[in-house]
C-alpha atoms as a PDB file:
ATOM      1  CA  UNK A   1     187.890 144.970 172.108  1.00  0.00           C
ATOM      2  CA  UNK A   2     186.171 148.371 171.945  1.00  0.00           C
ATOM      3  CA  UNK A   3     182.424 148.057 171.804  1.00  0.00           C
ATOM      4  CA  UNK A   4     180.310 151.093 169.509  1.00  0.00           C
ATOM      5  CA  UNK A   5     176.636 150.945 169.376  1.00  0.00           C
ATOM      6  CA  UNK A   6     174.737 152.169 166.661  1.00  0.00           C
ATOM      7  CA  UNK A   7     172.170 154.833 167.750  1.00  0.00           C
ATOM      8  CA  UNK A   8     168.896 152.774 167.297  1.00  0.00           C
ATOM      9  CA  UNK A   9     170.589 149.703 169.518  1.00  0.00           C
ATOM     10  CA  UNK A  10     171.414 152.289 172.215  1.00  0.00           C
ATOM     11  CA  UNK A  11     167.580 153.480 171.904  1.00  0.00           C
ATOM     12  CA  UNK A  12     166.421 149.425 171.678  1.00  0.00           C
ATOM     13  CA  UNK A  13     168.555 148.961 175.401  1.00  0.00           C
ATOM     14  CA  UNK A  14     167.335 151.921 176.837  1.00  0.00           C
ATOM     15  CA  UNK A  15     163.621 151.297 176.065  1.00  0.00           C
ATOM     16  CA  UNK A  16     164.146 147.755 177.311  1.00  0.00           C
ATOM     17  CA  UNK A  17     165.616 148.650 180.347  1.00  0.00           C
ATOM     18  CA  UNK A  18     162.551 151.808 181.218  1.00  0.00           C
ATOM     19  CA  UNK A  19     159.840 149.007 180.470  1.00  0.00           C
ATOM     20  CA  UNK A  20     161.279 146.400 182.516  1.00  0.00           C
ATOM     21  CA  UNK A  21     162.037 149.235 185.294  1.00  0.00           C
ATOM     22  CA  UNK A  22     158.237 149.983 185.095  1.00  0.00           C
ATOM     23  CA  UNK A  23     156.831 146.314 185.518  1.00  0.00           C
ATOM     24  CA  UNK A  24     158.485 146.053 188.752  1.00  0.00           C
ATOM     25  CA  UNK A  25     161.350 147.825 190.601  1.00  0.00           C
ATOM     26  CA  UNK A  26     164.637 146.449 190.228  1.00  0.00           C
ATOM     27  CA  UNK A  27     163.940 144.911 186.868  1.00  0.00           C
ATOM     28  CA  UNK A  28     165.117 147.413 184.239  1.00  0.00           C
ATOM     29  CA  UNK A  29     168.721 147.033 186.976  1.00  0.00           C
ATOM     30  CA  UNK A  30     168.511 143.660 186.369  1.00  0.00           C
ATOM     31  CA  UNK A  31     168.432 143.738 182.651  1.00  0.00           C
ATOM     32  CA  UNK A  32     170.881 146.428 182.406  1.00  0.00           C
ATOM     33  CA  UNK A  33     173.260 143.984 184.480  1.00  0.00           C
ATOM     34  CA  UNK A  34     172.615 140.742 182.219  1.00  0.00           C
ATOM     35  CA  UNK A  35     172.910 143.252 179.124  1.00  0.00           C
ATOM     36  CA  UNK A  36     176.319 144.401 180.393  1.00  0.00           C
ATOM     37  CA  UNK A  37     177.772 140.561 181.317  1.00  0.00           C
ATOM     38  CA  UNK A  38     176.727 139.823 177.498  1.00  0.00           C
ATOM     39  CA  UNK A  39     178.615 142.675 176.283  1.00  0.00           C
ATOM     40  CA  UNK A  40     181.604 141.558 178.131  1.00  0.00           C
ATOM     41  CA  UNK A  41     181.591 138.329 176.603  1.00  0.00           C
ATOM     42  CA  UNK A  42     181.010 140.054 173.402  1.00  0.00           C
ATOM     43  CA  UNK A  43     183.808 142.329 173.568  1.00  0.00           C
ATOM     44  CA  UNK A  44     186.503 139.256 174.892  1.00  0.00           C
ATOM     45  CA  UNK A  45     185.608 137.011 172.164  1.00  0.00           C
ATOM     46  CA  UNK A  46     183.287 138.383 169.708  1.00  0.00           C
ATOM     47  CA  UNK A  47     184.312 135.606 166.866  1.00  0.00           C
ATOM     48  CA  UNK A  48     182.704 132.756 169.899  1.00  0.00           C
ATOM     49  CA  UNK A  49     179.436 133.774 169.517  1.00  0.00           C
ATOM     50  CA  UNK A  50     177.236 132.194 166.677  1.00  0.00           C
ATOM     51  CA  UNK A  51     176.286 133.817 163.525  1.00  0.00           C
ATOM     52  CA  UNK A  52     172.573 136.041 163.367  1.00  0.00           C
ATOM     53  CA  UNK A  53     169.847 133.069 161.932  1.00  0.00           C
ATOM     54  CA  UNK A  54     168.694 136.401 159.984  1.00  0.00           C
ATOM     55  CA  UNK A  55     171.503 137.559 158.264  1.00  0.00           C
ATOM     56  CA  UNK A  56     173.187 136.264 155.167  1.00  0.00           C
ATOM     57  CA  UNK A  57     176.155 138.273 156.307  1.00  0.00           C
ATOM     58  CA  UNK A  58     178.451 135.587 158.253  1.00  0.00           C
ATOM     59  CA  UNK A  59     180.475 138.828 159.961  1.00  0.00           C
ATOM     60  CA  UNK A  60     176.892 139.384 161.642  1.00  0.00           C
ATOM     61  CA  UNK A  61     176.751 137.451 165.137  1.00  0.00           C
ATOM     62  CA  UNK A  62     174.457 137.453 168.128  1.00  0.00           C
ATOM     63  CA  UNK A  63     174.500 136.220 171.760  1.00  0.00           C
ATOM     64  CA  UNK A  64     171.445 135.655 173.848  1.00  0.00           C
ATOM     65  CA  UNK A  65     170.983 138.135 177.080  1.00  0.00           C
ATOM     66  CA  UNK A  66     170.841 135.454 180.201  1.00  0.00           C
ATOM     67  CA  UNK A  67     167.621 135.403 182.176  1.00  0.00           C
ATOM     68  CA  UNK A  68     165.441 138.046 179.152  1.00  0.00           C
ATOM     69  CA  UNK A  69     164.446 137.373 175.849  1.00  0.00           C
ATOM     70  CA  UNK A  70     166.514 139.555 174.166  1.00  0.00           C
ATOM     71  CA  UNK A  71     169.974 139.306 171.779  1.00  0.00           C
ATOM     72  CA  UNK A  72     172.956 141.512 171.326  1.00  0.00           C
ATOM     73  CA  UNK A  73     173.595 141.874 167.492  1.00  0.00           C
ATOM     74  CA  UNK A  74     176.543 142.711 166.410  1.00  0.00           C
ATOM     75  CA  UNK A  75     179.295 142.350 164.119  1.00  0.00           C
ATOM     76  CA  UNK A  76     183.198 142.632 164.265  1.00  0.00           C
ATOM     77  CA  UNK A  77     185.065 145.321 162.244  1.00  0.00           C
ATOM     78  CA  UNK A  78     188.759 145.173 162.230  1.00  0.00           C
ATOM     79  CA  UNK A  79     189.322 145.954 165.753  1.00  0.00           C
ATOM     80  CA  UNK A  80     186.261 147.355 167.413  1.00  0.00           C
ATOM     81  CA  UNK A  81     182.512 145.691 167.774  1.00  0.00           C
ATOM     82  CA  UNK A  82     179.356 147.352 166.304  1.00  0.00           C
ATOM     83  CA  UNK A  83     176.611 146.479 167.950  1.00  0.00           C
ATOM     84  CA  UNK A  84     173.540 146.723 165.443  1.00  0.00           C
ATOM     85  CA  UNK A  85     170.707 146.019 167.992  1.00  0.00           C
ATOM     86  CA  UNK A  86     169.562 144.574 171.457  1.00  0.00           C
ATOM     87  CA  UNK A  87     166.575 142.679 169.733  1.00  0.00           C
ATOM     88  CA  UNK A  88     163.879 141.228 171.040  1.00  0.00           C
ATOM     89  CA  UNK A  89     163.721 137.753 170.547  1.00  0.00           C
ATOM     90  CA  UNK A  90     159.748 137.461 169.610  1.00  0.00           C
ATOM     91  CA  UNK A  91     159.554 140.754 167.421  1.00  0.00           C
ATOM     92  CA  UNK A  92     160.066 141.201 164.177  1.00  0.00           C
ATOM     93  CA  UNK A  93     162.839 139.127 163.196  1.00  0.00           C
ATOM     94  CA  UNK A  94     166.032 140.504 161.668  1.00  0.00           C
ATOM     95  CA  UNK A  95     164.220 143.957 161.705  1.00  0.00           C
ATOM     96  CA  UNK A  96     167.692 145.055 162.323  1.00  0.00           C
ATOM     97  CA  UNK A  97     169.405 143.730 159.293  1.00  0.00           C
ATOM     98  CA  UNK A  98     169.566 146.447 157.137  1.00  0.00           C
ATOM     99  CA  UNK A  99     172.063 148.141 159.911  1.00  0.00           C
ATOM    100  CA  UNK A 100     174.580 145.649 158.792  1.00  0.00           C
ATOM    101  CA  UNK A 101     174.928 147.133 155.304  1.00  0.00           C
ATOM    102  CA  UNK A 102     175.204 150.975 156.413  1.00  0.00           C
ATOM    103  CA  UNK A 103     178.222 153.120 157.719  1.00  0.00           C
ATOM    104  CA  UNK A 104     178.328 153.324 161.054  1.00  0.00           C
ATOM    105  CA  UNK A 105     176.245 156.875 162.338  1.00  0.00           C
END
């Protein structure tokens, strides 16, 4: 299934990755790696994964990132997977909910 990420969840991975990179070398690699084997289960069976605690929305589902405390959020349309945020799993909670209810940018 073909994977889209909104712009801010692109940002969220990015970040993540640069900050991890800069605690110690290899690191922001590593999390790119466990991000990417998430997003392959996410994009093989994204109806699998359990529903966002956050969001009243049942389309909205997340799946934990192995070995970080992070989440992919996302939710199925028709055919392709929007993924609304790679969130932190001790920050603001369902910060990203409100990227559910707007058209994809």
């Amino acid at each position: 299934m073909k994977l889209e990420f909104d712009r801010e969840a692109e940002s969220e991975l990015l970040a993540a990755a640069d900050w991890y990179e800069a605690q110690r070398a290899g690191l922001g690699r590593r999390f790119g790696a466990a991000v990417e084997r998430a997003l392959l289960s996410v994009a093989e069976r994204p109806d699998a994964h359990p529903r966002a605690e956050q969001s009243s929305r049942a389309a909205v589902r997340r799946l934990l990132v192995a070995e970080f405390p992070y989440a992919i959020v996302f939710m199925r349309i028709e055919d392709r997977v929007r993924i609304l945020a790679v969130a932190h799993l001790h920050r603001e909670p369902g910060y990203w909910s409100h990227r559910a209810r707007r058209p994809k940018r």
